[in-house]
N, C-alpha and C. Protein backbone atom coordinates (compact mmCIF):
# COMPACT_ATOMS: atom_id res chain seq x y z
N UNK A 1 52.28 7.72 -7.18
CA UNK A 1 52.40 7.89 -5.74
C UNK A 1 52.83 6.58 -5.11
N UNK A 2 53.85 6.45 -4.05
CA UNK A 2 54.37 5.52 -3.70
C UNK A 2 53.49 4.91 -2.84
N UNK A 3 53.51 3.66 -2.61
CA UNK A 3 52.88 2.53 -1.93
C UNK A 3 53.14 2.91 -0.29
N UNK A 4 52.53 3.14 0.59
CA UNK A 4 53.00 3.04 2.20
C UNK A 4 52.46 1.46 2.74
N UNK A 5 53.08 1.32 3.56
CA UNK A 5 52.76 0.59 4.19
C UNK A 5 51.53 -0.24 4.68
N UNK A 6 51.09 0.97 5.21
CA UNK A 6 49.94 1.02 5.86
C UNK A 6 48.84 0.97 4.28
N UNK A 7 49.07 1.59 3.16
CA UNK A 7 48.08 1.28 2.24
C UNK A 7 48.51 -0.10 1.87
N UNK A 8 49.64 -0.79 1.56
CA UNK A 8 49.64 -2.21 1.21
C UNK A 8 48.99 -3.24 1.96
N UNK A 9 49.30 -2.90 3.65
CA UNK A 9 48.08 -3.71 4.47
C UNK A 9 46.55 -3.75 4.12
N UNK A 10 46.44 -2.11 4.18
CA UNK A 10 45.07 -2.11 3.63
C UNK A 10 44.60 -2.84 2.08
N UNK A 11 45.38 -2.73 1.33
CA UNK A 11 44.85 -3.05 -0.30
C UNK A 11 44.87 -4.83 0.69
N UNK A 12 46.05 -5.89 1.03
CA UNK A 12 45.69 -6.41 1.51
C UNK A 12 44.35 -6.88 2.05
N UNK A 13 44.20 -6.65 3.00
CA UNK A 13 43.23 -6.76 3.69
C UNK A 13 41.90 -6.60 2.85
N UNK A 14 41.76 -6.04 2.26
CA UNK A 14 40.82 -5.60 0.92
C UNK A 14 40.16 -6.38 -0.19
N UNK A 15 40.95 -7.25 -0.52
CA UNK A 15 41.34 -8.32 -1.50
C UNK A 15 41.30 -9.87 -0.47
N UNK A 16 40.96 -9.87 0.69
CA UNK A 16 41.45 -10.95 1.60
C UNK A 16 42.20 -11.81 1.61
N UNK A 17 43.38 -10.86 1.36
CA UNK A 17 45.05 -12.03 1.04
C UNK A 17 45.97 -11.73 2.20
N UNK A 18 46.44 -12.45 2.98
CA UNK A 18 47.84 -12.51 4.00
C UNK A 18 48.91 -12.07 3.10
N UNK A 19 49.84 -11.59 3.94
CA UNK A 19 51.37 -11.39 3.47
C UNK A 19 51.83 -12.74 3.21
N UNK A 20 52.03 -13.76 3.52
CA UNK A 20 51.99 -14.83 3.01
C UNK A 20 51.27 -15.74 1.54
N UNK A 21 49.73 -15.12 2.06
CA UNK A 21 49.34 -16.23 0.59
C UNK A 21 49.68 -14.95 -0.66
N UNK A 22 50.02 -13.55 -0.54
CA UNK A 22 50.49 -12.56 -1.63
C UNK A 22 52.05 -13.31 -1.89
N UNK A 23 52.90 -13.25 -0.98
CA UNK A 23 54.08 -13.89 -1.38
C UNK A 23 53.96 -14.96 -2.41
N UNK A 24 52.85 -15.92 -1.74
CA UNK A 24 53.21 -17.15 -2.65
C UNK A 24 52.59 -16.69 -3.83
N UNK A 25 51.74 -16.00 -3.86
CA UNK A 25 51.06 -15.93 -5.03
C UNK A 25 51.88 -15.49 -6.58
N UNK A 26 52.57 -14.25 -5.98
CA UNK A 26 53.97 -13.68 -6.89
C UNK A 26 55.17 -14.25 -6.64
N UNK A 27 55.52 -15.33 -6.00
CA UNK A 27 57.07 -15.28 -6.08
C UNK A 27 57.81 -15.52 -5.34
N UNK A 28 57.46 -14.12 -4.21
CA UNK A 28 58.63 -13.50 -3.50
C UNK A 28 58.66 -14.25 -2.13
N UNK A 29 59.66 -13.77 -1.43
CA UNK A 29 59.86 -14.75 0.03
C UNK A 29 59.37 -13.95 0.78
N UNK A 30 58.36 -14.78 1.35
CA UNK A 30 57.96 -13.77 2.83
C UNK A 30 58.09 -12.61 3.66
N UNK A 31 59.81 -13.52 3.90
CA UNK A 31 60.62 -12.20 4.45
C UNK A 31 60.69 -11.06 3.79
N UNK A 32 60.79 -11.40 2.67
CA UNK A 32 61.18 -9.75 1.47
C UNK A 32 59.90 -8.62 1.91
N UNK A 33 58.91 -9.78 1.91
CA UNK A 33 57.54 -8.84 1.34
C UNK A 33 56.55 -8.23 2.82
N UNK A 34 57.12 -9.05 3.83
CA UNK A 34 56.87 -8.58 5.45
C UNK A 34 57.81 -7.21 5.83
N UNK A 35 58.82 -6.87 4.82
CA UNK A 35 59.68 -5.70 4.98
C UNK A 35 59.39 -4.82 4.01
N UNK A 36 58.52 -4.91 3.48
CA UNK A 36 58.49 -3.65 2.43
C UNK A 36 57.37 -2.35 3.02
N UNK A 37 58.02 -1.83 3.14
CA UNK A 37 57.61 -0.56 3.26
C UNK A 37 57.86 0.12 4.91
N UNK A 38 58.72 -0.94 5.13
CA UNK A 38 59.10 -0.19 6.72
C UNK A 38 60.73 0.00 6.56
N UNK A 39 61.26 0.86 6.95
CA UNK A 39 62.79 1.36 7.15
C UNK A 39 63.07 1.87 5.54
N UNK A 40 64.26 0.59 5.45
CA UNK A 40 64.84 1.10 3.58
C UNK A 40 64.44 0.29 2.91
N UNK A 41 63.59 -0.39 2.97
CA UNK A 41 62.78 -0.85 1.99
C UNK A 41 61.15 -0.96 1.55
N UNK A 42 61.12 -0.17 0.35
CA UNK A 42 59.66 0.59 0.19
C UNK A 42 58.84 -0.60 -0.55
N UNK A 43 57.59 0.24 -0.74
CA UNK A 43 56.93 -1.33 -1.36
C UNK A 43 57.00 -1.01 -3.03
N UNK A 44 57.28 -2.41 -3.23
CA UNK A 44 57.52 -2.41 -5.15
C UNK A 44 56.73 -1.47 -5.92
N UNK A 45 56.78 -0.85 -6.78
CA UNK A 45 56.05 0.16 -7.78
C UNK A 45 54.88 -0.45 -8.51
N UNK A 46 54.86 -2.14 -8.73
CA UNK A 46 54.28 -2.71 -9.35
C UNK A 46 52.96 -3.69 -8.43
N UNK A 47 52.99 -3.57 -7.24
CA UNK A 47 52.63 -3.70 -6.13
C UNK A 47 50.72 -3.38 -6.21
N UNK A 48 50.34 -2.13 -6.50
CA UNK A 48 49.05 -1.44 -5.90
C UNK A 48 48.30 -2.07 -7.03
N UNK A 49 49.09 -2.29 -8.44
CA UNK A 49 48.11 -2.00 -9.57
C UNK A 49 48.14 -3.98 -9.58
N UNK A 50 48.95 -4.55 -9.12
CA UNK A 50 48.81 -6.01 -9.73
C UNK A 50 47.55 -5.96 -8.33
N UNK A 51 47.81 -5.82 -7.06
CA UNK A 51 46.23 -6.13 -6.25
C UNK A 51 45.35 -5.68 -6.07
N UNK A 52 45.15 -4.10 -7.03
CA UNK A 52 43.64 -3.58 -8.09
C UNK A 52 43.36 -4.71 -9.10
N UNK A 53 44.28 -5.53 -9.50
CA UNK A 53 43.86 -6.16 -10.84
C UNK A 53 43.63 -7.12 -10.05
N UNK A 54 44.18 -7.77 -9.09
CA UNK A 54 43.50 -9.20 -8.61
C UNK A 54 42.23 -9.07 -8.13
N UNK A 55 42.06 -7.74 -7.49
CA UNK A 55 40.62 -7.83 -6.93
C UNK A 55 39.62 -7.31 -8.06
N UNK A 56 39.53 -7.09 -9.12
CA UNK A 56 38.76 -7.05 -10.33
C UNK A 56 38.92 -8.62 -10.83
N UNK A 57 39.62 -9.14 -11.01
CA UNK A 57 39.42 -10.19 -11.79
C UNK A 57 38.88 -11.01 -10.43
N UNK A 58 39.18 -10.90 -8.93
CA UNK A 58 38.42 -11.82 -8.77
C UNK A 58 36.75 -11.18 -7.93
N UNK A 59 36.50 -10.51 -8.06
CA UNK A 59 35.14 -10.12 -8.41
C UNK A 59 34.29 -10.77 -9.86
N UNK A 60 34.89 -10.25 -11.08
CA UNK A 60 34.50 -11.09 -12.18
C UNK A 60 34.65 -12.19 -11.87
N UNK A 61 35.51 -13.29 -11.40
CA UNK A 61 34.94 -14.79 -11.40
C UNK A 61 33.48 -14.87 -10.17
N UNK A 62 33.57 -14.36 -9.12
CA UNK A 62 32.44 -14.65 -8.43
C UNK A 62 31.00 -13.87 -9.55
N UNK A 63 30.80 -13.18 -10.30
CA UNK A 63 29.69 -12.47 -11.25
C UNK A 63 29.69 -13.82 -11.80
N UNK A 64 30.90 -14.21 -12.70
CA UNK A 64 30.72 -15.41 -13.80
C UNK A 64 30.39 -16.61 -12.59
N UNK A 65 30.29 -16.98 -11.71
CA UNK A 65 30.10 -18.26 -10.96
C UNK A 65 28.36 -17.86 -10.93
N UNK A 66 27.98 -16.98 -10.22
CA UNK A 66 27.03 -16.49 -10.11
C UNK A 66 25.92 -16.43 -10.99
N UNK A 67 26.14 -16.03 -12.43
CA UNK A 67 25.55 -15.60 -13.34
C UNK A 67 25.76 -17.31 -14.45
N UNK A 68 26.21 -18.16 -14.53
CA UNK A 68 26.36 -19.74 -14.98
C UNK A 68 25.12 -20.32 -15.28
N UNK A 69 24.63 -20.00 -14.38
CA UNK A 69 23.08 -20.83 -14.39
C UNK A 69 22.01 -20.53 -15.35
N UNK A 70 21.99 -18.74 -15.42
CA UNK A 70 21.04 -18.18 -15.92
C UNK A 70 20.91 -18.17 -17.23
């Protein structure tokens, strides 16, 4: 199922990353990634599942920061 918009803000927002610090994070230029998913350009296919995986892995580092001591 394709990415909307409005769910990329949300996964965004979710993960507490800007359209900006996601850009830098993968790559891409700002501009590219502030246009995806409005008019003719949709959001990447590879998109939902890389910021499910960022927000699992970074859940596991806050458990492992957490759990260090014990």
């Amino acid at each position: 199922m394709e990415l909307t918009r409005d769910g990329f803000n949300e996964l965004l927002k979710r993960v507490n990353l800007s359209k900006k610090e996601f850009a830098e994070l993968v790559g891409v230029q700002y501009s590219s990634v502030n246009n995806w998913g409005s008019g003719k350009f949709g959001v990447p296919y590879w998109v939902k599942s890389w910021l499910e995986n960022y927000e699992k892995s970074t859940r596991y580092e806050k458990i492992k920061e957490l759990t260090k001591d014990l």
